[in-house]
N, C-alpha and C. Protein backbone atom coordinates (compact mmCIF):
# COMPACT_ATOMS: atom_id res chain seq x y z
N UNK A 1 104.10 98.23 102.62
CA UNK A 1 104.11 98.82 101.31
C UNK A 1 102.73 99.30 100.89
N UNK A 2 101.42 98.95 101.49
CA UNK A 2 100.28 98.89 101.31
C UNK A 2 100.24 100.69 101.79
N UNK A 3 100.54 101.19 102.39
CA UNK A 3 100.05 103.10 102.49
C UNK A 3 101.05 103.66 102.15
N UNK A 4 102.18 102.99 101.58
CA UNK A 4 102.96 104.22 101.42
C UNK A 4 102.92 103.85 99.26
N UNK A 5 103.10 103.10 99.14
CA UNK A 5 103.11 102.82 97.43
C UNK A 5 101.57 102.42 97.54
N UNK A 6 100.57 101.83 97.99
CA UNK A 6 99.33 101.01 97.53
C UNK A 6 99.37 99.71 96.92
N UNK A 7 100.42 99.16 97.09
CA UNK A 7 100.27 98.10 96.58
C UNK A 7 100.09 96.94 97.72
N UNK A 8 99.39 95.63 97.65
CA UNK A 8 98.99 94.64 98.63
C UNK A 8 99.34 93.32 98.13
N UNK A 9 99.91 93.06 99.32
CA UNK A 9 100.39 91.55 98.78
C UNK A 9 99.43 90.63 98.14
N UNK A 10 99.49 89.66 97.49
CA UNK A 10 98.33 88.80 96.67
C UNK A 10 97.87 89.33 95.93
N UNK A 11 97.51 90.92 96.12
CA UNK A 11 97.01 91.24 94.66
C UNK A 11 98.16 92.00 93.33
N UNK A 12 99.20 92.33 93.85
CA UNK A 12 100.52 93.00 93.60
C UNK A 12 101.38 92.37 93.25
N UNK A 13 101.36 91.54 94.63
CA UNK A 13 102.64 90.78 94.35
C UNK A 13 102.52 89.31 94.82
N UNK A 14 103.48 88.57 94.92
CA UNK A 14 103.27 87.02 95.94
C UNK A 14 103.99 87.03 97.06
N UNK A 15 103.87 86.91 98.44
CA UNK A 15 104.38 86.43 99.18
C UNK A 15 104.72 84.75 98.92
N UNK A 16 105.64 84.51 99.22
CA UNK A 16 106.28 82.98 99.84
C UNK A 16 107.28 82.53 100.88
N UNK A 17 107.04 82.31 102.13
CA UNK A 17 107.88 82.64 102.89
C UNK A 17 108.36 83.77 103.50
N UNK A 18 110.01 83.92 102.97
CA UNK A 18 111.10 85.22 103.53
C UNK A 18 111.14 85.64 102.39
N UNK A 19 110.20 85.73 100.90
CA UNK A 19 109.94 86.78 99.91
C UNK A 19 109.07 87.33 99.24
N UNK A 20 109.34 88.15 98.97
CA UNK A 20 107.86 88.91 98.39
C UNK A 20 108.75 89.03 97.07
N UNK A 21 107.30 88.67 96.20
CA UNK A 21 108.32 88.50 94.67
C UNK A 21 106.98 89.02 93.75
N UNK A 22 108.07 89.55 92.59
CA UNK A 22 106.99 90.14 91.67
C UNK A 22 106.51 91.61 92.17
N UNK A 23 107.15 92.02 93.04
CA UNK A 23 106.48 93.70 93.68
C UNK A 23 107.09 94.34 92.28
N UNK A 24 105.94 95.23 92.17
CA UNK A 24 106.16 96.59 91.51
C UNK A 24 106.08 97.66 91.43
N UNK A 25 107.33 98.59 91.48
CA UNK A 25 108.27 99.73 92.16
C UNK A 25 108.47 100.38 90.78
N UNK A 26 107.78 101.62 91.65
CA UNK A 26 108.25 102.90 90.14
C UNK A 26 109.73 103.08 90.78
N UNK A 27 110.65 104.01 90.24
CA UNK A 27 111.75 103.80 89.95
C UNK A 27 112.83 104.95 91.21
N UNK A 28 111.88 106.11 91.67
CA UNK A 28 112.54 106.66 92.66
C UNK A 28 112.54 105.99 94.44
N UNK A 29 110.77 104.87 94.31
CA UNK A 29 110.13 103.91 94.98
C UNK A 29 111.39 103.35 95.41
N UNK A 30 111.59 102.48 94.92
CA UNK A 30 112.64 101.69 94.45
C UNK A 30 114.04 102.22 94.91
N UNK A 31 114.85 103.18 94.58
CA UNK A 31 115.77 104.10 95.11
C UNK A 31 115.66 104.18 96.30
N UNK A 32 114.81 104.80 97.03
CA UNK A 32 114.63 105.09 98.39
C UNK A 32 114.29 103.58 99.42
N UNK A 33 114.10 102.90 99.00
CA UNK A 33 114.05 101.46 99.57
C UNK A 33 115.57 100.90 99.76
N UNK A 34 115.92 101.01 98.58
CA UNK A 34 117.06 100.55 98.65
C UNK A 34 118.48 100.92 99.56
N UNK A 35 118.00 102.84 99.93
CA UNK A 35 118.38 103.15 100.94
C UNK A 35 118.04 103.01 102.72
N UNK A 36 116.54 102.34 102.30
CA UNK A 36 116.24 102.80 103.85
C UNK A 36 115.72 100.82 104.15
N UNK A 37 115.26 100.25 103.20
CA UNK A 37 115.88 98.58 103.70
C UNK A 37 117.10 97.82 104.52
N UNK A 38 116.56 97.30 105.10
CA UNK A 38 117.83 96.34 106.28
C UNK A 38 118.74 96.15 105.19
N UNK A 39 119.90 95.39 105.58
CA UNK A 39 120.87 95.12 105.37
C UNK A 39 120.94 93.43 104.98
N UNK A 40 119.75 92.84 106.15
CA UNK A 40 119.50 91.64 105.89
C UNK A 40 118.55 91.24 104.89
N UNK A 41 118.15 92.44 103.98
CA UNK A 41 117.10 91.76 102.87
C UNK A 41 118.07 92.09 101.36
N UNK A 42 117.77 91.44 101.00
CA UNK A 42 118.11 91.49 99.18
C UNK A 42 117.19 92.35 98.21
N UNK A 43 117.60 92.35 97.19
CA UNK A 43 116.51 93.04 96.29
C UNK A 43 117.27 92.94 95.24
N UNK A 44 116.25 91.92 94.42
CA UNK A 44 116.74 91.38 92.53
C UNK A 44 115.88 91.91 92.19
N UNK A 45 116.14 92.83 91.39
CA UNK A 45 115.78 93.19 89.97
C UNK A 45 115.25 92.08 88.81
N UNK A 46 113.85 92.05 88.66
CA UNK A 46 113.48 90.44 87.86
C UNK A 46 113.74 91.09 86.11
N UNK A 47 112.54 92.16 86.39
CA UNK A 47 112.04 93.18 84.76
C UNK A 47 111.86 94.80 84.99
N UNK A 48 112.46 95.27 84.17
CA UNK A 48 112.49 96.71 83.61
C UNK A 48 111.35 97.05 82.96
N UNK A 49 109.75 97.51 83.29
CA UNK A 49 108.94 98.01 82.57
C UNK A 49 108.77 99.31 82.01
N UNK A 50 109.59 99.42 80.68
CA UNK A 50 109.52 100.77 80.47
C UNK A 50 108.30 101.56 79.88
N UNK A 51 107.36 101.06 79.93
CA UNK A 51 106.12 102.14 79.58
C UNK A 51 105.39 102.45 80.44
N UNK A 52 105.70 101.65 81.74
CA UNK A 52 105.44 102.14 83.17
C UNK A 52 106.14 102.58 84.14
N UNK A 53 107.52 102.84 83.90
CA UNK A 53 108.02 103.18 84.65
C UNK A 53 108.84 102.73 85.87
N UNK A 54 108.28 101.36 85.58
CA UNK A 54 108.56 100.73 86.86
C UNK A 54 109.43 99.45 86.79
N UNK A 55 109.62 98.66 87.83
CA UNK A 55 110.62 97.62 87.77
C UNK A 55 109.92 96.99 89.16
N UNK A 56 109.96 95.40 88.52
CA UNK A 56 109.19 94.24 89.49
C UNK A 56 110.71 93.74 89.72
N UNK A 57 110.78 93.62 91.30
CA UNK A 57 111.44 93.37 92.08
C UNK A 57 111.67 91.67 92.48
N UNK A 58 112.32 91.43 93.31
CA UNK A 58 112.09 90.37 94.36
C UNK A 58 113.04 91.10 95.71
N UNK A 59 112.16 90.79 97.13
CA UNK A 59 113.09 90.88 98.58
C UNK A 59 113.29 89.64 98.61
N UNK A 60 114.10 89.16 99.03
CA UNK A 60 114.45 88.00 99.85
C UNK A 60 115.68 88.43 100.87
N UNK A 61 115.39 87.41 102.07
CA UNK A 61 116.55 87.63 103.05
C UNK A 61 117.53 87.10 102.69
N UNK A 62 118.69 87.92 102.67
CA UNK A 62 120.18 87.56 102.17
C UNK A 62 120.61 86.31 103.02
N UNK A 63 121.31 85.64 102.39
CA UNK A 63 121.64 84.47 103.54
C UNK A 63 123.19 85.01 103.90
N UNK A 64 124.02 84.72 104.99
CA UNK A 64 125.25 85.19 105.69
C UNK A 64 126.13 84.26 105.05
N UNK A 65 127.47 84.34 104.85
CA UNK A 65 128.02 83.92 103.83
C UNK A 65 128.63 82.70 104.91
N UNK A 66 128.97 81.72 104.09
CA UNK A 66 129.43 80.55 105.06
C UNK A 66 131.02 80.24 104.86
């Protein structure tokens, strides 16, 4: 995510594990991820920042249903 948006983990966002939480995605960003992301990752929606445009995320890996 670091050359294509500029944003870097630790300073952006948090890694922990299998998530990166707290990323923040302007809103077409975001769209196009959502198309071109695995199948095996998730993506919650935490907050809607509307005077920026953007929306802080969470990935996490989906778990397979049991």
């Amino acid at each position: 995510m670091n050359k294509r948006y500029d944003i870097q983990a630790e300073r952006d966002y948090q890694v922990a594990g299998d998530t990166l939480d707290q990323v923040p995605l302007k809103d077409e960003a975001l769209a196009w991820l959502r198309q071109a992301i695995s199948k095996n990752w998730r993506i919650v929606e935490l907050e809607k920042r509307a005077n920026s445009g953007e929306t802080l995320v969470r990935f996490e890996l989906a778990t397979p249903a049991s």
